[in-house]
PDB file of N, CA and C in Angstrom:
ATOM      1  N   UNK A   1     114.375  82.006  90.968  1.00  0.00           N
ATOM      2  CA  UNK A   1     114.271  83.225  90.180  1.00  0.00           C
ATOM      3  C   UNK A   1     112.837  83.440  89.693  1.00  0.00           C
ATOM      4  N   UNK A   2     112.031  82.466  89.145  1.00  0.00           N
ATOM      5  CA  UNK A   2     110.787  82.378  88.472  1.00  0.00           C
ATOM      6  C   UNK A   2     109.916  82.727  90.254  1.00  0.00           C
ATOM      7  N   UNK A   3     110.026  82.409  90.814  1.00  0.00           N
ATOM      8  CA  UNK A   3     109.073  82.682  92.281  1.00  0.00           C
ATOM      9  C   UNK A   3     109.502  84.128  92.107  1.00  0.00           C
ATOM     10  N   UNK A   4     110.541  84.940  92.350  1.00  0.00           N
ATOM     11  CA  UNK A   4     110.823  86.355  92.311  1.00  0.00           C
ATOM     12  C   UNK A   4     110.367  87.037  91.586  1.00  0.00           C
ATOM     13  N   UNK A   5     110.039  86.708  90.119  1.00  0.00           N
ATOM     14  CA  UNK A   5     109.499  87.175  89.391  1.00  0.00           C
ATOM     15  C   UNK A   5     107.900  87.456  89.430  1.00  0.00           C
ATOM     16  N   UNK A   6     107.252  86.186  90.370  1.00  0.00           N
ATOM     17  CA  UNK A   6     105.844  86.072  90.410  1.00  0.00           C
ATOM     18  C   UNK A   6     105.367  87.103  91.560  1.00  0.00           C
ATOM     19  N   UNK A   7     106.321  86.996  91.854  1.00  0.00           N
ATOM     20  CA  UNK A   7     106.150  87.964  93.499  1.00  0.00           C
ATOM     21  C   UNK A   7     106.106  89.363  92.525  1.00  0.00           C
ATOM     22  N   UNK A   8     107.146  89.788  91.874  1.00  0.00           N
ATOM     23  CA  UNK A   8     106.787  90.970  91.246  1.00  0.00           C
ATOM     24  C   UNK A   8     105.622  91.457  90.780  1.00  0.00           C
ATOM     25  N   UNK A   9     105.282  90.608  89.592  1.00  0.00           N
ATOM     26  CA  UNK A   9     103.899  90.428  89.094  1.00  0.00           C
ATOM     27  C   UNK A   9     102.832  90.406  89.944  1.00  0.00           C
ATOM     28  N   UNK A  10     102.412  90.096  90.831  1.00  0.00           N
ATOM     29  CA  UNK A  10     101.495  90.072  92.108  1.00  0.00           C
ATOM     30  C   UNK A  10     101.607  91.429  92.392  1.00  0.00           C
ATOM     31  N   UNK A  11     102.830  91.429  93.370  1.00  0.00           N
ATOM     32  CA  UNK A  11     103.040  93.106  93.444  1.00  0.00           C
ATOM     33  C   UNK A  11     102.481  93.808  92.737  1.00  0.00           C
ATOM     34  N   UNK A  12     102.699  94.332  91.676  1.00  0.00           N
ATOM     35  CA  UNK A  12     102.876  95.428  90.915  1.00  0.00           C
ATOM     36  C   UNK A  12     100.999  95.116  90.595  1.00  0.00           C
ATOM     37  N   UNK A  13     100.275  94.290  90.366  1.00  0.00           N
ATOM     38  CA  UNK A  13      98.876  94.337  90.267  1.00  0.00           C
ATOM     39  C   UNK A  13      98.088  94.616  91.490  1.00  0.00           C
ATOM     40  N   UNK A  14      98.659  94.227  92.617  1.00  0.00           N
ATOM     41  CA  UNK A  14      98.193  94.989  93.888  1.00  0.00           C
ATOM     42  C   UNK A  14      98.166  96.343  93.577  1.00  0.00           C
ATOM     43  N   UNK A  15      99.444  96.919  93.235  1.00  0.00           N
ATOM     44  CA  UNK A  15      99.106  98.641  93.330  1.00  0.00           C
ATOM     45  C   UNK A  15      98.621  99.252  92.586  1.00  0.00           C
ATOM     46  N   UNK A  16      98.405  98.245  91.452  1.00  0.00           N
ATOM     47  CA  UNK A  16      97.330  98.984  90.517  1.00  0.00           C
ATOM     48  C   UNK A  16      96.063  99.080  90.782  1.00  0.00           C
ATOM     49  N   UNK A  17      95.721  97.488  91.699  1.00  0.00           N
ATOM     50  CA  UNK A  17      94.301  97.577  91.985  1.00  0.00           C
ATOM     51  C   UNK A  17      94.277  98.419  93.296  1.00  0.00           C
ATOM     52  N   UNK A  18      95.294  99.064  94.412  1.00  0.00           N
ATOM     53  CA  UNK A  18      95.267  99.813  94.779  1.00  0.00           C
ATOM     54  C   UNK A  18      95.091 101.382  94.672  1.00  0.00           C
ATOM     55  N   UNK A  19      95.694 101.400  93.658  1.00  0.00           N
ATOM     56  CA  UNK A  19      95.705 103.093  92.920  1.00  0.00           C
ATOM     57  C   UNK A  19      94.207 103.369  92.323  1.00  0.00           C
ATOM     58  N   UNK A  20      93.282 102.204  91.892  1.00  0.00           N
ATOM     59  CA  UNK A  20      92.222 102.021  91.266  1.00  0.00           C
ATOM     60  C   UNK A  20      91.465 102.700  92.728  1.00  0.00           C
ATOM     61  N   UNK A  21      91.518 101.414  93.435  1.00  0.00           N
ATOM     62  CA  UNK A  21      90.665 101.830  94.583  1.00  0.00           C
ATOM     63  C   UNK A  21      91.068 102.775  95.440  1.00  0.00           C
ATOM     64  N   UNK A  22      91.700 103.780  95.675  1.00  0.00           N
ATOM     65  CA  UNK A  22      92.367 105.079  96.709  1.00  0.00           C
ATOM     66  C   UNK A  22      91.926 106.124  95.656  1.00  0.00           C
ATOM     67  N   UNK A  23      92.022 105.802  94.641  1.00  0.00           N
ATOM     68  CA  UNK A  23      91.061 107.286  93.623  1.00  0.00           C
ATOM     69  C   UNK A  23      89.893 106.805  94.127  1.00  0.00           C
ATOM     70  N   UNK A  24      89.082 106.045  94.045  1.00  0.00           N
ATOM     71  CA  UNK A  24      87.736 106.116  94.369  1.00  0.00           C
ATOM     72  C   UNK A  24      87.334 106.464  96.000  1.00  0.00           C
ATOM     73  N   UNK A  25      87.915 106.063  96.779  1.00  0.00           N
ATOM     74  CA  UNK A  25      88.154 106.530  97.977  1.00  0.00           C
ATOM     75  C   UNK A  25      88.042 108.197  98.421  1.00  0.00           C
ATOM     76  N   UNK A  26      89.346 108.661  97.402  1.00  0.00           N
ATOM     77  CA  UNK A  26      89.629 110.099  97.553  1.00  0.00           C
ATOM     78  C   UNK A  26      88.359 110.660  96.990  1.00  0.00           C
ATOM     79  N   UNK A  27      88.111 110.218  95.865  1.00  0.00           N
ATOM     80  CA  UNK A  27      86.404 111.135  95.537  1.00  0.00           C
ATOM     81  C   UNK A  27      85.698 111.256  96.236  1.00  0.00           C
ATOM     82  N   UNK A  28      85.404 109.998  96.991  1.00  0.00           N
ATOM     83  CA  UNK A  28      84.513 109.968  97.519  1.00  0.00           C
ATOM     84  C   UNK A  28      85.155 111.144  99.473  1.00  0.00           C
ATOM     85  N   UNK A  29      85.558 110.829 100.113  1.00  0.00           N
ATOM     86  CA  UNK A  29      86.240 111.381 100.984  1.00  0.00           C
ATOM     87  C   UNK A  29      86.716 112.910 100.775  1.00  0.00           C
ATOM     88  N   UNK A  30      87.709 113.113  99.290  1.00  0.00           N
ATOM     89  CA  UNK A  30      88.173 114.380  99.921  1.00  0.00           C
ATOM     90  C   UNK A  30      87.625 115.232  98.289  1.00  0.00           C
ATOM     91  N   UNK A  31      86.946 114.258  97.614  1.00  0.00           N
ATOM     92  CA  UNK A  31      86.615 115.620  96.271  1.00  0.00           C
ATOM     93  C   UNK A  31      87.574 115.269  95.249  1.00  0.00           C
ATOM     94  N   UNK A  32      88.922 114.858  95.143  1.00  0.00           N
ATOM     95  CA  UNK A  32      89.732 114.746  94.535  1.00  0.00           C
ATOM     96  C   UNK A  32      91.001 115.929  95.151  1.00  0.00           C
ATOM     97  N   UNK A  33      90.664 116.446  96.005  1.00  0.00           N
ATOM     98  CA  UNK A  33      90.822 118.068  96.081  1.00  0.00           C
ATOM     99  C   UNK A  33      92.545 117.433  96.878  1.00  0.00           C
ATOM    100  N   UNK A  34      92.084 116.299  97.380  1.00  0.00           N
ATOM    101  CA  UNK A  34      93.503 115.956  98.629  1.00  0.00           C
ATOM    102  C   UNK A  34      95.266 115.860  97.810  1.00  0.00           C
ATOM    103  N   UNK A  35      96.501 115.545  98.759  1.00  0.00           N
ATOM    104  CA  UNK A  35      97.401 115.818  98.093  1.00  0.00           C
ATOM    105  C   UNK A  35      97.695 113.746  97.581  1.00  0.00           C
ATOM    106  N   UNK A  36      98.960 113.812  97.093  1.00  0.00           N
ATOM    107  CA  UNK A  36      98.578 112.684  95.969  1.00  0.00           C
ATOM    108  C   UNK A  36      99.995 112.047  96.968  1.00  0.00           C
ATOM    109  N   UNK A  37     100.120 112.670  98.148  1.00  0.00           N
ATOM    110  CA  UNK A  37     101.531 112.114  98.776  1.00  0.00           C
ATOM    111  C   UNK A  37     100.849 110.562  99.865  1.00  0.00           C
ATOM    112  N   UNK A  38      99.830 111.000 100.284  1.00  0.00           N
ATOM    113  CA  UNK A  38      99.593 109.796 101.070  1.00  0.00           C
ATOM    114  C   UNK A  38      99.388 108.338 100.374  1.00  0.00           C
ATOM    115  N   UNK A  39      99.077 108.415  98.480  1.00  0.00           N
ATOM    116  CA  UNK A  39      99.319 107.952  98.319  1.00  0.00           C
ATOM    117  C   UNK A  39     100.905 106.441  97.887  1.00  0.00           C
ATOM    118  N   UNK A  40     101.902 107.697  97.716  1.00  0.00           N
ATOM    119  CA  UNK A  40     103.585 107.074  98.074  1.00  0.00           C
ATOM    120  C   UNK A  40     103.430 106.755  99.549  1.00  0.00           C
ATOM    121  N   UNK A  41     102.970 107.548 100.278  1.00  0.00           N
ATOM    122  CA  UNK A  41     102.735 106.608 101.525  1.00  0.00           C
ATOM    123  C   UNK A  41     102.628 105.145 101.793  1.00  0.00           C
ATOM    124  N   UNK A  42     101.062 105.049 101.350  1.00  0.00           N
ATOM    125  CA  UNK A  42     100.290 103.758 101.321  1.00  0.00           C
ATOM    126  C   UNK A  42     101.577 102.880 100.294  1.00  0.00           C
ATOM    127  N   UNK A  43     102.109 103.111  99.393  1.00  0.00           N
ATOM    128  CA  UNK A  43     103.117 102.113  98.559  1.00  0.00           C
ATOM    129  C   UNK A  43     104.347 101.584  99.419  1.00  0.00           C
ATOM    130  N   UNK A  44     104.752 102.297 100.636  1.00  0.00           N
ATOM    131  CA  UNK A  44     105.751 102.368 101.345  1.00  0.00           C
ATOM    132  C   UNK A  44     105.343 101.246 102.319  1.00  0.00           C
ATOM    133  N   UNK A  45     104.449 101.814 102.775  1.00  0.00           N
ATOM    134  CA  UNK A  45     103.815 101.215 103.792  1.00  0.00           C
ATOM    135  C   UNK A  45     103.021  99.490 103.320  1.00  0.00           C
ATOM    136  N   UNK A  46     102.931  99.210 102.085  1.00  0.00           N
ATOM    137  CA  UNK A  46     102.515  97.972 101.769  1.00  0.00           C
ATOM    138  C   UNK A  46     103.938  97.364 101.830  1.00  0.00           C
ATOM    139  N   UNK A  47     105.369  98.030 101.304  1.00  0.00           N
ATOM    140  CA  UNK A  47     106.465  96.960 100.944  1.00  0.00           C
ATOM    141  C   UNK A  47     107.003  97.206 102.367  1.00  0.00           C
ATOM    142  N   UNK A  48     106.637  97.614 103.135  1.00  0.00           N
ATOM    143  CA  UNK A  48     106.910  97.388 104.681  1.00  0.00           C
ATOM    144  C   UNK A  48     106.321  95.907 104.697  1.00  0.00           C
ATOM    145  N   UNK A  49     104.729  95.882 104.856  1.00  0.00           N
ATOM    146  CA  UNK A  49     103.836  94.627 105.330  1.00  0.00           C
ATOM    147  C   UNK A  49     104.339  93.622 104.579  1.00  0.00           C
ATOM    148  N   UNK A  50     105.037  93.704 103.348  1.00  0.00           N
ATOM    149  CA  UNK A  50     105.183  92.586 102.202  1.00  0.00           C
ATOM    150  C   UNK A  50     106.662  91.969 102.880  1.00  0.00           C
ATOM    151  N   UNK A  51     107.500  93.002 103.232  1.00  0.00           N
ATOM    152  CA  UNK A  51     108.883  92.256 103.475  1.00  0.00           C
ATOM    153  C   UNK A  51     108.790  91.865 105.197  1.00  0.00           C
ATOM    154  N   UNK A  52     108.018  91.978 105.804  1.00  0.00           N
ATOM    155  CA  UNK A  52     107.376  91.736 107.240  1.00  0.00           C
ATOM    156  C   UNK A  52     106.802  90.101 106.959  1.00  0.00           C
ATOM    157  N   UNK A  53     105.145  89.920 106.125  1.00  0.00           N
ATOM    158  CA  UNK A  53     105.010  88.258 105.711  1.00  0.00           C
ATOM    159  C   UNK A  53     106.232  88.039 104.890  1.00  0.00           C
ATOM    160  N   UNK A  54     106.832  88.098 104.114  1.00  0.00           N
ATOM    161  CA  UNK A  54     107.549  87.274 103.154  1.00  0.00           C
ATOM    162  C   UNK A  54     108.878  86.486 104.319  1.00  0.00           C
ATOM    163  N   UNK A  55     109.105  87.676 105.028  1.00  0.00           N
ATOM    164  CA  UNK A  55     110.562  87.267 106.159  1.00  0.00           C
ATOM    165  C   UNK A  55     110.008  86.597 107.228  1.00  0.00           C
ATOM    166  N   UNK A  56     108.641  86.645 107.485  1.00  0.00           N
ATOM    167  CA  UNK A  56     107.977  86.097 108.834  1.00  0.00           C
ATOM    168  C   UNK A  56     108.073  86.476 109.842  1.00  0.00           C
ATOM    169  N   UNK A  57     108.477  87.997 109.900  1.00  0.00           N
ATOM    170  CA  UNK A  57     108.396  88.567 110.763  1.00  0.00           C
ATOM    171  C   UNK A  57     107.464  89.135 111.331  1.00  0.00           C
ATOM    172  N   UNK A  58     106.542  88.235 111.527  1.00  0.00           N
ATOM    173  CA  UNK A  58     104.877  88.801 111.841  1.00  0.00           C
ATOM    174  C   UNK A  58     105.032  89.838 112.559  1.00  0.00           C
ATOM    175  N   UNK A  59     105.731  89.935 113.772  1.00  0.00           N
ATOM    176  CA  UNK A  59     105.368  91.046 115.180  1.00  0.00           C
ATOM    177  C   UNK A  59     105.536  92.396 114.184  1.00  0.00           C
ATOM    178  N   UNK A  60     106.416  92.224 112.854  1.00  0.00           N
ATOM    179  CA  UNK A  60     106.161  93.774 112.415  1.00  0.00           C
ATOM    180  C   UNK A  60     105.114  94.397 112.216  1.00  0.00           C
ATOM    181  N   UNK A  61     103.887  93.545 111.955  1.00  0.00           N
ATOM    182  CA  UNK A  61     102.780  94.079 111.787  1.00  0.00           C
ATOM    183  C   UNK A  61     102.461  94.703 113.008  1.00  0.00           C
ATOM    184  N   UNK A  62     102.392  94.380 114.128  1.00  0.00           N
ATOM    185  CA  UNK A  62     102.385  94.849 115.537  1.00  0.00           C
ATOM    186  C   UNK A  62     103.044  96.295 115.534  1.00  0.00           C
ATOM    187  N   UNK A  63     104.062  96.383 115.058  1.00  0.00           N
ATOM    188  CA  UNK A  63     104.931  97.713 114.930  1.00  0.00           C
ATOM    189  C   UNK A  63     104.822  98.473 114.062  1.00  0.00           C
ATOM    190  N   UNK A  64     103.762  98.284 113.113  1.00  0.00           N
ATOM    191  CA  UNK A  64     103.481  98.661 111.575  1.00  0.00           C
ATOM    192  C   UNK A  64     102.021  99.641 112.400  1.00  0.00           C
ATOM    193  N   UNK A  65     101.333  98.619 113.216  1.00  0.00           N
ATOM    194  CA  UNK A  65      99.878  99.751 113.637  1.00  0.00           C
ATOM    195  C   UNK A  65     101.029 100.308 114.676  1.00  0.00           C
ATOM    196  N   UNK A  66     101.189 100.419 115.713  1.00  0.00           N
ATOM    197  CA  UNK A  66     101.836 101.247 116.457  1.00  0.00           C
ATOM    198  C   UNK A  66     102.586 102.774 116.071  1.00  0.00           C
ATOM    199  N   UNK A  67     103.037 102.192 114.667  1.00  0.00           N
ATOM    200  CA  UNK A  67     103.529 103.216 114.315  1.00  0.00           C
ATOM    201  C   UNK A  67     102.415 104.150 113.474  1.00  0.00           C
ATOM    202  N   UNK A  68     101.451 103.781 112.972  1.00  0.00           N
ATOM    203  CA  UNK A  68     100.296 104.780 112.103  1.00  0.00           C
ATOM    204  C   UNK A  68      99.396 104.895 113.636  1.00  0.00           C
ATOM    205  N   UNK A  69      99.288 104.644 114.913  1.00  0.00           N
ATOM    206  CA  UNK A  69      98.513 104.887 116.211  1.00  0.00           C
ATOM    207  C   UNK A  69      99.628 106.168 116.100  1.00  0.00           C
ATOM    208  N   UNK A  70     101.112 106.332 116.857  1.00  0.00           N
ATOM    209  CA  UNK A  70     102.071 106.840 116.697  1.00  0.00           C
ATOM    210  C   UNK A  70     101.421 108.372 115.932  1.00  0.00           C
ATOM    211  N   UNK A  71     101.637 108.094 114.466  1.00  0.00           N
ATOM    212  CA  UNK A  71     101.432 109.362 114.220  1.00  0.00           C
ATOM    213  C   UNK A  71     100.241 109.801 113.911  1.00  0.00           C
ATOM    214  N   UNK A  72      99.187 109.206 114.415  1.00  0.00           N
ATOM    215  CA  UNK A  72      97.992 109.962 114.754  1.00  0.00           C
ATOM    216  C   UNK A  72      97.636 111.223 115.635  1.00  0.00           C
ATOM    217  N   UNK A  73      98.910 111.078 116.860  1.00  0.00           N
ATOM    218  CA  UNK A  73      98.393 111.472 118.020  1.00  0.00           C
ATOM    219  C   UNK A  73      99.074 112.886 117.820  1.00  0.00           C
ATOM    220  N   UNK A  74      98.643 113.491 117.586  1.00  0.00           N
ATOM    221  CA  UNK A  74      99.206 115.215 117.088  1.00  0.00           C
ATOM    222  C   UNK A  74      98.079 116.185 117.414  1.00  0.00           C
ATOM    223  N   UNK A  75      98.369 117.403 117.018  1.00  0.00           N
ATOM    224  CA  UNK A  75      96.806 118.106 117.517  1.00  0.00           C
ATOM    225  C   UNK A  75      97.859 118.984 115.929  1.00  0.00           C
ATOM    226  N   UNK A  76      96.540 118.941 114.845  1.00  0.00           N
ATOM    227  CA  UNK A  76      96.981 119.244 113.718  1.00  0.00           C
ATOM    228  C   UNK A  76      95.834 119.580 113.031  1.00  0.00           C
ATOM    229  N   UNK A  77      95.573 121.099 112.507  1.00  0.00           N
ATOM    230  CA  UNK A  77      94.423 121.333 111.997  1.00  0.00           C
ATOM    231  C   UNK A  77      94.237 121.279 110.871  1.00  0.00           C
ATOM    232  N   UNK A  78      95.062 120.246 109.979  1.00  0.00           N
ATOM    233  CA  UNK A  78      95.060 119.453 108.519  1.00  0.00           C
ATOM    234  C   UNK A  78      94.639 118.456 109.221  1.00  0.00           C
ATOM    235  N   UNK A  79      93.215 117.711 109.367  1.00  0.00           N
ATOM    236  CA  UNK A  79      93.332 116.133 109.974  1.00  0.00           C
ATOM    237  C   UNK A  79      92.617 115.864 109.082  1.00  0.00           C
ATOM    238  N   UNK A  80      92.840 114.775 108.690  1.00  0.00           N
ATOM    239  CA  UNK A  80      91.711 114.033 107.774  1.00  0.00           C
ATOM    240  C   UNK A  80      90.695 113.163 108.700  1.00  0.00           C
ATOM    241  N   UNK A  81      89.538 112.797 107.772  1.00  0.00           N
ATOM    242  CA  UNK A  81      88.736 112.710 108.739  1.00  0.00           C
ATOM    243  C   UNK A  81      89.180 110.777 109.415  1.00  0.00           C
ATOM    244  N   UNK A  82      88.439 110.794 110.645  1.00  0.00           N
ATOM    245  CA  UNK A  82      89.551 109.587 111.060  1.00  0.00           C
ATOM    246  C   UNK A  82      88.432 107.968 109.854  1.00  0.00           C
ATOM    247  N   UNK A  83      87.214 108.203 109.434  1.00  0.00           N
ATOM    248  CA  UNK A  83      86.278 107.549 108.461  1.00  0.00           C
ATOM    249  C   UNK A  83      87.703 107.114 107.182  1.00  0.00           C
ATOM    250  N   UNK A  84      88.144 107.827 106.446  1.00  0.00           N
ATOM    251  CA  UNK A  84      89.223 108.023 105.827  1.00  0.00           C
ATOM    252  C   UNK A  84      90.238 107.569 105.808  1.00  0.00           C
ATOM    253  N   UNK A  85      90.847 107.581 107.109  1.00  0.00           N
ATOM    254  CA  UNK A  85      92.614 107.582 107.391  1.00  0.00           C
ATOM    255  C   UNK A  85      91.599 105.828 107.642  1.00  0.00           C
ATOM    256  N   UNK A  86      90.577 105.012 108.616  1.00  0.00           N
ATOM    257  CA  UNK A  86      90.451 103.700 108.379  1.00  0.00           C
ATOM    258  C   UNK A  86      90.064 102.856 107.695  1.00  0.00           C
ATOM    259  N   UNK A  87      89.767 103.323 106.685  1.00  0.00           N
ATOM    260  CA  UNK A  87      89.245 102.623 105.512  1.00  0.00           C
ATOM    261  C   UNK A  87      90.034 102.398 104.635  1.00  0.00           C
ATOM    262  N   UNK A  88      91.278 103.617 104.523  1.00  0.00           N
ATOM    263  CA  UNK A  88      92.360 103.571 103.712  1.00  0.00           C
ATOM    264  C   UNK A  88      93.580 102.485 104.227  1.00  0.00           C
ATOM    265  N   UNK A  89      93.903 102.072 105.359  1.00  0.00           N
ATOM    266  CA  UNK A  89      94.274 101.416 105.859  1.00  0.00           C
ATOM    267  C   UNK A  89      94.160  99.820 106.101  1.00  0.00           C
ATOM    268  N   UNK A  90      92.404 100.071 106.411  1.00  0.00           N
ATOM    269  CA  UNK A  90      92.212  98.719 106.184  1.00  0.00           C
ATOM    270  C   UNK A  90      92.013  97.947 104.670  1.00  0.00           C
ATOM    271  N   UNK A  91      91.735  99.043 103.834  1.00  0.00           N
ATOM    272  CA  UNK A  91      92.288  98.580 102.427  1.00  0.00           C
ATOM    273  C   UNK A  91      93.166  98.094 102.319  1.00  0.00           C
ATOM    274  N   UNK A  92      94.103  99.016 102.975  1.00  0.00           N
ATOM    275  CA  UNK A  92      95.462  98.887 102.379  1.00  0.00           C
ATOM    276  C   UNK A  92      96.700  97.272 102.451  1.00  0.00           C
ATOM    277  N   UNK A  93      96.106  97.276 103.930  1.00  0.00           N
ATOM    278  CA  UNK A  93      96.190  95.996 104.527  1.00  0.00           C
ATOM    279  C   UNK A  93      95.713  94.613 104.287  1.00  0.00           C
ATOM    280  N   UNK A  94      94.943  95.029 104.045  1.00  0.00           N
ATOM    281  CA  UNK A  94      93.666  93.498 103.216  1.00  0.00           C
ATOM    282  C   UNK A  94      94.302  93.416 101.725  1.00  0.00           C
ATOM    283  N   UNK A  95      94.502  94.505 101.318  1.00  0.00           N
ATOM    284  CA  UNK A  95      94.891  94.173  99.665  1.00  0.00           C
ATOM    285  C   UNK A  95      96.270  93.571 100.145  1.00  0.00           C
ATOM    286  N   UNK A  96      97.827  93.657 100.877  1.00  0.00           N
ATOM    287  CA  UNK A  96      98.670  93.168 100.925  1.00  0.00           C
ATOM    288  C   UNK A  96      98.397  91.949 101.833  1.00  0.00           C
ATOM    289  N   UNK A  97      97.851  91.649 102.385  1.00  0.00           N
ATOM    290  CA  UNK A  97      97.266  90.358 103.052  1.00  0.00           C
ATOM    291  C   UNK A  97      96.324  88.913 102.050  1.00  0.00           C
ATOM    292  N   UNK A  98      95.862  89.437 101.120  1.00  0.00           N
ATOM    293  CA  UNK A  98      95.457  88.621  99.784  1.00  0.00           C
ATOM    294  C   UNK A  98      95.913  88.900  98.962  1.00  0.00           C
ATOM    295  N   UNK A  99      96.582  89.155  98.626  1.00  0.00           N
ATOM    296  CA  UNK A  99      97.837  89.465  97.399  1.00  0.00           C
ATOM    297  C   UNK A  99      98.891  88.287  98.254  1.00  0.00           C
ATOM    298  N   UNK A 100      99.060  88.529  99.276  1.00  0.00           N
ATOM    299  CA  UNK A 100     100.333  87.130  99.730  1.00  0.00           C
ATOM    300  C   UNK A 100      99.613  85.972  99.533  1.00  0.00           C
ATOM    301  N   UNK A 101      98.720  85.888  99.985  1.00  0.00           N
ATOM    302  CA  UNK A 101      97.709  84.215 100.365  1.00  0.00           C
ATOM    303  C   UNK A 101      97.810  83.938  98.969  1.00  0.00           C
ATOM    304  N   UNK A 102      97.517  85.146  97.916  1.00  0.00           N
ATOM    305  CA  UNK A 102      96.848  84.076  96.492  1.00  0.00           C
ATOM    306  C   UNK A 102      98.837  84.113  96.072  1.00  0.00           C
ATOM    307  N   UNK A 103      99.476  84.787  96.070  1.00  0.00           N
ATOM    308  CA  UNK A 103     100.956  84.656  96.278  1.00  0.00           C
ATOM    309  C   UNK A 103     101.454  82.963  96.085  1.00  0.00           C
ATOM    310  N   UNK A 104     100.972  83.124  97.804  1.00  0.00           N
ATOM    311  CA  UNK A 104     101.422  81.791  98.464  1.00  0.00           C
ATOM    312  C   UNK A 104     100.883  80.386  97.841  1.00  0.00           C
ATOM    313  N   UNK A 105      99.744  80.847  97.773  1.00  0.00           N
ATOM    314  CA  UNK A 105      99.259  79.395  96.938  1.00  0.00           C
ATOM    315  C   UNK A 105      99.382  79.221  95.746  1.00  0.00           C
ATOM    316  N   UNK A 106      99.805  80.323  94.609  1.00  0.00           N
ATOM    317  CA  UNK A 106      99.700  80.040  93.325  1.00  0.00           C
ATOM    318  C   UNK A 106     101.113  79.640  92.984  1.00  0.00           C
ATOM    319  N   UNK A 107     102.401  79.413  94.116  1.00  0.00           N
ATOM    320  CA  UNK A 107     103.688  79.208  94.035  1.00  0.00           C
ATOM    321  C   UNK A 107     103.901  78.240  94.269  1.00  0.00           C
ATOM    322  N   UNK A 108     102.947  77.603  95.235  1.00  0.00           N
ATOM    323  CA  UNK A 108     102.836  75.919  95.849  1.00  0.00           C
ATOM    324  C   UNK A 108     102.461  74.992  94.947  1.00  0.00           C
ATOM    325  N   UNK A 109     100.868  75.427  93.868  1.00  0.00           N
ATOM    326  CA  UNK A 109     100.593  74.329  92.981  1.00  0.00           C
ATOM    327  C   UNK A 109     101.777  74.459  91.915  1.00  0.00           C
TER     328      UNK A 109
END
């Protein structure tokens, strides 16, 4: 129960330090001017990657880019610029990728 709980706590400071850093992002990128949905996105899309390592189901990550390659491929004259859509991503990814590691080790000692 106490590990479940820590996992929460981890969590929930990831998306803060996420929400921190995707406002600074958006300033910088869209003005502030952009809509505030890609951010529920990016939250969706981390407890995808989180229940993918936690279950060990690595290959989801495999199916996790496939699917944001997937809906890239549109001809859509809302595009963000592609500088943007990878930086936000690889944020997004790196923050749920060290958020598990320090996870993982702070459950072990």
């Amino acid at each position: 129960m106490e590990i479940g709980i820590r996992f929460v706590c981890f969590y929930l400071a990831s998306e803060v330090i996420a929400y921190i850093i995707f406002e600074l992002v958006r300033m910088k990128y869209l003005k502030n001017n952009g809509s505030k949905r890609p951010m529920w996105n990016g939250i969706i899309e981390r407890i995808f990657i989180y229940l993918c390592l936690i279950s060990g189901v690595y290959h989801g990550l495999t199916l996790f880019g496939a699917l944001k390659i997937g809906t890239r491929i549109k001809a859509d004259e809302n595009k963000i610029s592609n500088d943007y859509f990878l930086i936000g991503n690889m944020i997004s990814v790196g923050l749920v990728l060290l958020t598990f590691q320090l996870y993982k080790y702070w459950t072990i000692l």
